[in-house]
C-alpha atoms as a PDB file:
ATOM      1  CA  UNK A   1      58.397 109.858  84.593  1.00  0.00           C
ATOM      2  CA  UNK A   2      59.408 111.821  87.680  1.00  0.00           C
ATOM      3  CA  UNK A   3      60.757 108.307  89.058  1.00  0.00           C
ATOM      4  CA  UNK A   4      62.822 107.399  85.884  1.00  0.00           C
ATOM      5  CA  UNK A   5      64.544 110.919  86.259  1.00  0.00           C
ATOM      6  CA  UNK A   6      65.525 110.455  89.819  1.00  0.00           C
ATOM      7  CA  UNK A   7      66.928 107.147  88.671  1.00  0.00           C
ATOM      8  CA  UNK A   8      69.213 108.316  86.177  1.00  0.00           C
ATOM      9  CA  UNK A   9      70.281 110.785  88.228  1.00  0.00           C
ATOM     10  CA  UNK A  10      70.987 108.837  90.889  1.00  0.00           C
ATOM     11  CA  UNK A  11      72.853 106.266  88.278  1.00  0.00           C
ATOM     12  CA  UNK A  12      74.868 108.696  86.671  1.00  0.00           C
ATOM     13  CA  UNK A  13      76.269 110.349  90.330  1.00  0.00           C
ATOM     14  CA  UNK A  14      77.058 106.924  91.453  1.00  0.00           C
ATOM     15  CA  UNK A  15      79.053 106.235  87.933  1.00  0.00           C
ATOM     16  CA  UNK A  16      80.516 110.175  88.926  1.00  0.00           C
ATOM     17  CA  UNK A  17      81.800 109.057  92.177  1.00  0.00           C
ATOM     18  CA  UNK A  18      82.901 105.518  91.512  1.00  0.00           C
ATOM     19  CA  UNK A  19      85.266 107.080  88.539  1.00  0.00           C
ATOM     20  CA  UNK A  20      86.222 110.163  90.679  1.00  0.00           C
ATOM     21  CA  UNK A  21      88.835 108.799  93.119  1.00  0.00           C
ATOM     22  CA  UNK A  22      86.299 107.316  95.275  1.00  0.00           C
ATOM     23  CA  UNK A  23      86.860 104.677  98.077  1.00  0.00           C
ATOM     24  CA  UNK A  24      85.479 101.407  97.509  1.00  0.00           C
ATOM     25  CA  UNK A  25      84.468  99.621 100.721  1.00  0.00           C
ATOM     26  CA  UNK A  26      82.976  96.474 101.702  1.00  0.00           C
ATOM     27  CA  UNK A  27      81.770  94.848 104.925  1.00  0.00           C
ATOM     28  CA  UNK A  28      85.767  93.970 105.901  1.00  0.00           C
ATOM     29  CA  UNK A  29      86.360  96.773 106.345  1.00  0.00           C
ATOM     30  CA  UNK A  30      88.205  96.793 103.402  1.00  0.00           C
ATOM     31  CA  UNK A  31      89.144  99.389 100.874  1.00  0.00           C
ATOM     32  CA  UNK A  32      90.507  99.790  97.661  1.00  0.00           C
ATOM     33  CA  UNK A  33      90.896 103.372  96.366  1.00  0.00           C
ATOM     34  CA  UNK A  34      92.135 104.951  93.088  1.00  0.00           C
ATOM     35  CA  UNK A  35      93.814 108.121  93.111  1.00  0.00           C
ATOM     36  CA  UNK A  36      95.020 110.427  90.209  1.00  0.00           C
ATOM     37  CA  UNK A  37      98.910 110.682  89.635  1.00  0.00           C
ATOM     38  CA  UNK A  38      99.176 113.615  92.039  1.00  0.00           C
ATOM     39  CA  UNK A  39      96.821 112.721  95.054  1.00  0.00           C
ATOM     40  CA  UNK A  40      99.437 108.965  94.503  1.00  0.00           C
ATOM     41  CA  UNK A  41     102.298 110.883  95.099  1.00  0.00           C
ATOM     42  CA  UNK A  42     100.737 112.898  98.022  1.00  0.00           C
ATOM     43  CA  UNK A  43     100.048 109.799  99.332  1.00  0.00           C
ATOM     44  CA  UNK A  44     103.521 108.499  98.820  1.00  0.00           C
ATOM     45  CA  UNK A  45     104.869 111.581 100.666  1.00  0.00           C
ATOM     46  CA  UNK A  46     102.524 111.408 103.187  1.00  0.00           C
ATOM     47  CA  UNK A  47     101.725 108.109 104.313  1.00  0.00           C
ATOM     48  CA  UNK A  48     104.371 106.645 106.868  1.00  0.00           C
ATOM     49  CA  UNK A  49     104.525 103.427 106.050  1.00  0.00           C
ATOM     50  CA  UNK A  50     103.327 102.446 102.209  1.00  0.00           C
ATOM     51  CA  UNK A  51     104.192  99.446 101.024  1.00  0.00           C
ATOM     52  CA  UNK A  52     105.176 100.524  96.809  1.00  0.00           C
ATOM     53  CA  UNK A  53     104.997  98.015  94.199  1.00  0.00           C
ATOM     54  CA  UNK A  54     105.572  98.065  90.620  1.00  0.00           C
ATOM     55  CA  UNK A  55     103.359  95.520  89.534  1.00  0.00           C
ATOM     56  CA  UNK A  56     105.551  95.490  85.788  1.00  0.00           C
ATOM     57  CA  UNK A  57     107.672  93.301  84.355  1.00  0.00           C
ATOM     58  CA  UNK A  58     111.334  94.044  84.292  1.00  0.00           C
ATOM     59  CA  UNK A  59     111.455  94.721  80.485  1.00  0.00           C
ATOM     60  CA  UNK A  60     108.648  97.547  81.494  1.00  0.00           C
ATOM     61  CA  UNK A  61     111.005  98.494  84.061  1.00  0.00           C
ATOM     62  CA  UNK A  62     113.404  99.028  82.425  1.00  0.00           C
ATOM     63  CA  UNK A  63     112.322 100.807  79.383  1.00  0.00           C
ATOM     64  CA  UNK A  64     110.409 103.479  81.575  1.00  0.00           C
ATOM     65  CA  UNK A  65     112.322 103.547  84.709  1.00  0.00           C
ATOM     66  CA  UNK A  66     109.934 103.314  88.340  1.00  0.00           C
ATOM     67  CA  UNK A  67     108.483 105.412  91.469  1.00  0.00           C
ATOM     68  CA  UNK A  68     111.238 105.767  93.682  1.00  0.00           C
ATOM     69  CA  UNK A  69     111.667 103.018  96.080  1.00  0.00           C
ATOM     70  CA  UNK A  70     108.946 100.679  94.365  1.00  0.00           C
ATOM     71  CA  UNK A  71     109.281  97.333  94.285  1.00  0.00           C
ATOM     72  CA  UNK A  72     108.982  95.274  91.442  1.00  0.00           C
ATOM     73  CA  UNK A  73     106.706  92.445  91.887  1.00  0.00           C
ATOM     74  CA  UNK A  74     105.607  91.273  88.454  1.00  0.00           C
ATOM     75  CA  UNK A  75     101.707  90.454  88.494  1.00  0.00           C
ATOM     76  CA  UNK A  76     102.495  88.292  85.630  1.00  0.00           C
ATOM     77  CA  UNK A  77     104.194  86.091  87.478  1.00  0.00           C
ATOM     78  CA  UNK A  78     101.327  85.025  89.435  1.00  0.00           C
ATOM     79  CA  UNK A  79     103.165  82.142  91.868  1.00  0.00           C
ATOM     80  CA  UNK A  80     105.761  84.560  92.442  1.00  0.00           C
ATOM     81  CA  UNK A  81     103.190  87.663  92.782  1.00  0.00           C
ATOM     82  CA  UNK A  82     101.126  85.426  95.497  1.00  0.00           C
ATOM     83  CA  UNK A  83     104.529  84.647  97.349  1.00  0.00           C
ATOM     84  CA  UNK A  84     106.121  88.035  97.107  1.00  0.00           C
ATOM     85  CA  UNK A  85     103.140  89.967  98.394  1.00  0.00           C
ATOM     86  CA  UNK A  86     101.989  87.209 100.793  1.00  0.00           C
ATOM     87  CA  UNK A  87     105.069  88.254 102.912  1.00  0.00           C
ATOM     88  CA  UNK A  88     104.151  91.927 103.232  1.00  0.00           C
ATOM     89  CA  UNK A  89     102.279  93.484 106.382  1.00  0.00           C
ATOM     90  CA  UNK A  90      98.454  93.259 105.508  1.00  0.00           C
ATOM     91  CA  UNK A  91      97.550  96.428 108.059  1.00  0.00           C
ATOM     92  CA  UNK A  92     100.080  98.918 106.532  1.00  0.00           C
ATOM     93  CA  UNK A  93      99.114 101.078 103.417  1.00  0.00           C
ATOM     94  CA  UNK A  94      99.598  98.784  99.815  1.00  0.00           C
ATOM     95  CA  UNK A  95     100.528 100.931  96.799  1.00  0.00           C
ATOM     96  CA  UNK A  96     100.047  99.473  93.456  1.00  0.00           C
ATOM     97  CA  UNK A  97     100.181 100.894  89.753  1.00  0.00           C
ATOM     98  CA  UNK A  98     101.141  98.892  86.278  1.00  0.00           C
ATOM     99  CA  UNK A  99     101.516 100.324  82.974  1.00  0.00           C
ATOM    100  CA  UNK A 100      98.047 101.895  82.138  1.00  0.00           C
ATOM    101  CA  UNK A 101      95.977 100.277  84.794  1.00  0.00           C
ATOM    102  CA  UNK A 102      94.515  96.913  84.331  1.00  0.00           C
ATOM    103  CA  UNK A 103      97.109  94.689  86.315  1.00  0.00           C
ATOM    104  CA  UNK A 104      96.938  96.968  88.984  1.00  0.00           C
ATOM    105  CA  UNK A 105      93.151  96.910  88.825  1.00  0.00           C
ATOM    106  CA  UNK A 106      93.237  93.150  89.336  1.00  0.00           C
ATOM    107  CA  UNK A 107      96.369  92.833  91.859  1.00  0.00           C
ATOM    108  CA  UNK A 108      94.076  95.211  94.061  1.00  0.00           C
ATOM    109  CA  UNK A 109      91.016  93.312  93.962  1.00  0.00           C
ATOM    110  CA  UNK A 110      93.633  90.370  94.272  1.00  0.00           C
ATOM    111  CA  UNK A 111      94.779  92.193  97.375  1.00  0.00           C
ATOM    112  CA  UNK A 112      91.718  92.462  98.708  1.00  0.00           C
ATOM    113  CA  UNK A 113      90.973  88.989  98.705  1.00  0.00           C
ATOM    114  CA  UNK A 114      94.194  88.288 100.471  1.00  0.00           C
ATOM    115  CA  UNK A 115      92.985  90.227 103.555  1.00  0.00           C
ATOM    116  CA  UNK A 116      94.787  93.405 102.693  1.00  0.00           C
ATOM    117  CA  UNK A 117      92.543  96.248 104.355  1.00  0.00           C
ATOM    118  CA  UNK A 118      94.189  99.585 102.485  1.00  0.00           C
ATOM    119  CA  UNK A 119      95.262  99.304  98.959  1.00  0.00           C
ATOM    120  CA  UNK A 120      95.730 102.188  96.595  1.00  0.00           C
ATOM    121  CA  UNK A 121      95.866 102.068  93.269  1.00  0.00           C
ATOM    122  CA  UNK A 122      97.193 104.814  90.730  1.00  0.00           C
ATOM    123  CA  UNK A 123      94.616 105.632  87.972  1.00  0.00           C
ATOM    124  CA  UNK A 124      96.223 105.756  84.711  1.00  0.00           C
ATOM    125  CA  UNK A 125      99.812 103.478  85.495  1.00  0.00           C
ATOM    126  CA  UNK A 126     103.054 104.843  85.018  1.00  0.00           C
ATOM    127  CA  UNK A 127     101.396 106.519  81.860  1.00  0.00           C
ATOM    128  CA  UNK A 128      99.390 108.678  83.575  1.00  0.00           C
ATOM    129  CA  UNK A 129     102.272 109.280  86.103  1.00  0.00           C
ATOM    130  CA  UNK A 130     104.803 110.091  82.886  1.00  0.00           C
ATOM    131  CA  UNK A 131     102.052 112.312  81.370  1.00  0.00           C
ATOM    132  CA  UNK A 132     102.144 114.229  84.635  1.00  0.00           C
ATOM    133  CA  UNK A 133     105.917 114.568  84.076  1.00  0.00           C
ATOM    134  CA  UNK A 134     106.304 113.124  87.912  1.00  0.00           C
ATOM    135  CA  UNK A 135     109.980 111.450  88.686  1.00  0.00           C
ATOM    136  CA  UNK A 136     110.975 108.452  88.259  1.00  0.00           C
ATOM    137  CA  UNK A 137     114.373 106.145  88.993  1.00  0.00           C
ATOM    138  CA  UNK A 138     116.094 103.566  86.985  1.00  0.00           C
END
């Protein structure tokens, strides 16, 4: 009994921490992490060199506005996503967010896959970010 209870304690912190912001990492050396809408815009501030994308498509764009100085690469467009991003410096810092989440879950495992060895993801989308009444450009 005493084993089953360390178990699903052990479970449920590893479910706390792998929802709570945490760094994934692998072997590679490489890391995808997901940060709330105010540790992304720290990071944004912060970091020297991010690479922003807005991983919408333009009708998204437009309706919402963006992060200031994103740039729009449209994960739907996958041939165009794969080009677009291929081109971008795989050391330096890759910043992704979508509408609520899911595209930018995938472009960052995508990432990932594509040798990129720092990729950040916003928790929530622009949603989140809206929610948290942080600015955005049109």
């Amino acid at each position: 009994m005493k084993t089953v209870l360390f178990l699903l304690t052990f479970w449920a912190m590893n479910l706390l921490f792998a929802c709570n912001g945490s760094t994934s990492q692998t072997a590679s050396n490489s890391a995808i992490t997901l940060l709330s809408p105010a540790e992304f815009q720290k990071q944004i501030e912060t970091l020297p060199n991010e690479q922003l994308i807005d991983l919408r498509t333009a009708d998204e764009i437009v309706a919402t506005g963006k992060i200031a100085n994103a740039q729009a690469i449209d994960f739907h467009e996958q041939e165009s996503f794969v080009q677009q991003v291929g081109q971008l410096d795989k050391q330096r810092p890759v910043m992704v967010y979508c509408a609520k989440g899911g595209r930018s879950g995938d472009a960052s495992q995508q990432l990932k896959d594509m040798g990129f060895t720092h990729i950040i993801d916003l928790d929530g989308g622009m949603g989140a970010w809206q929610e948290a009444q942080l600015p955005t450009t049109k």
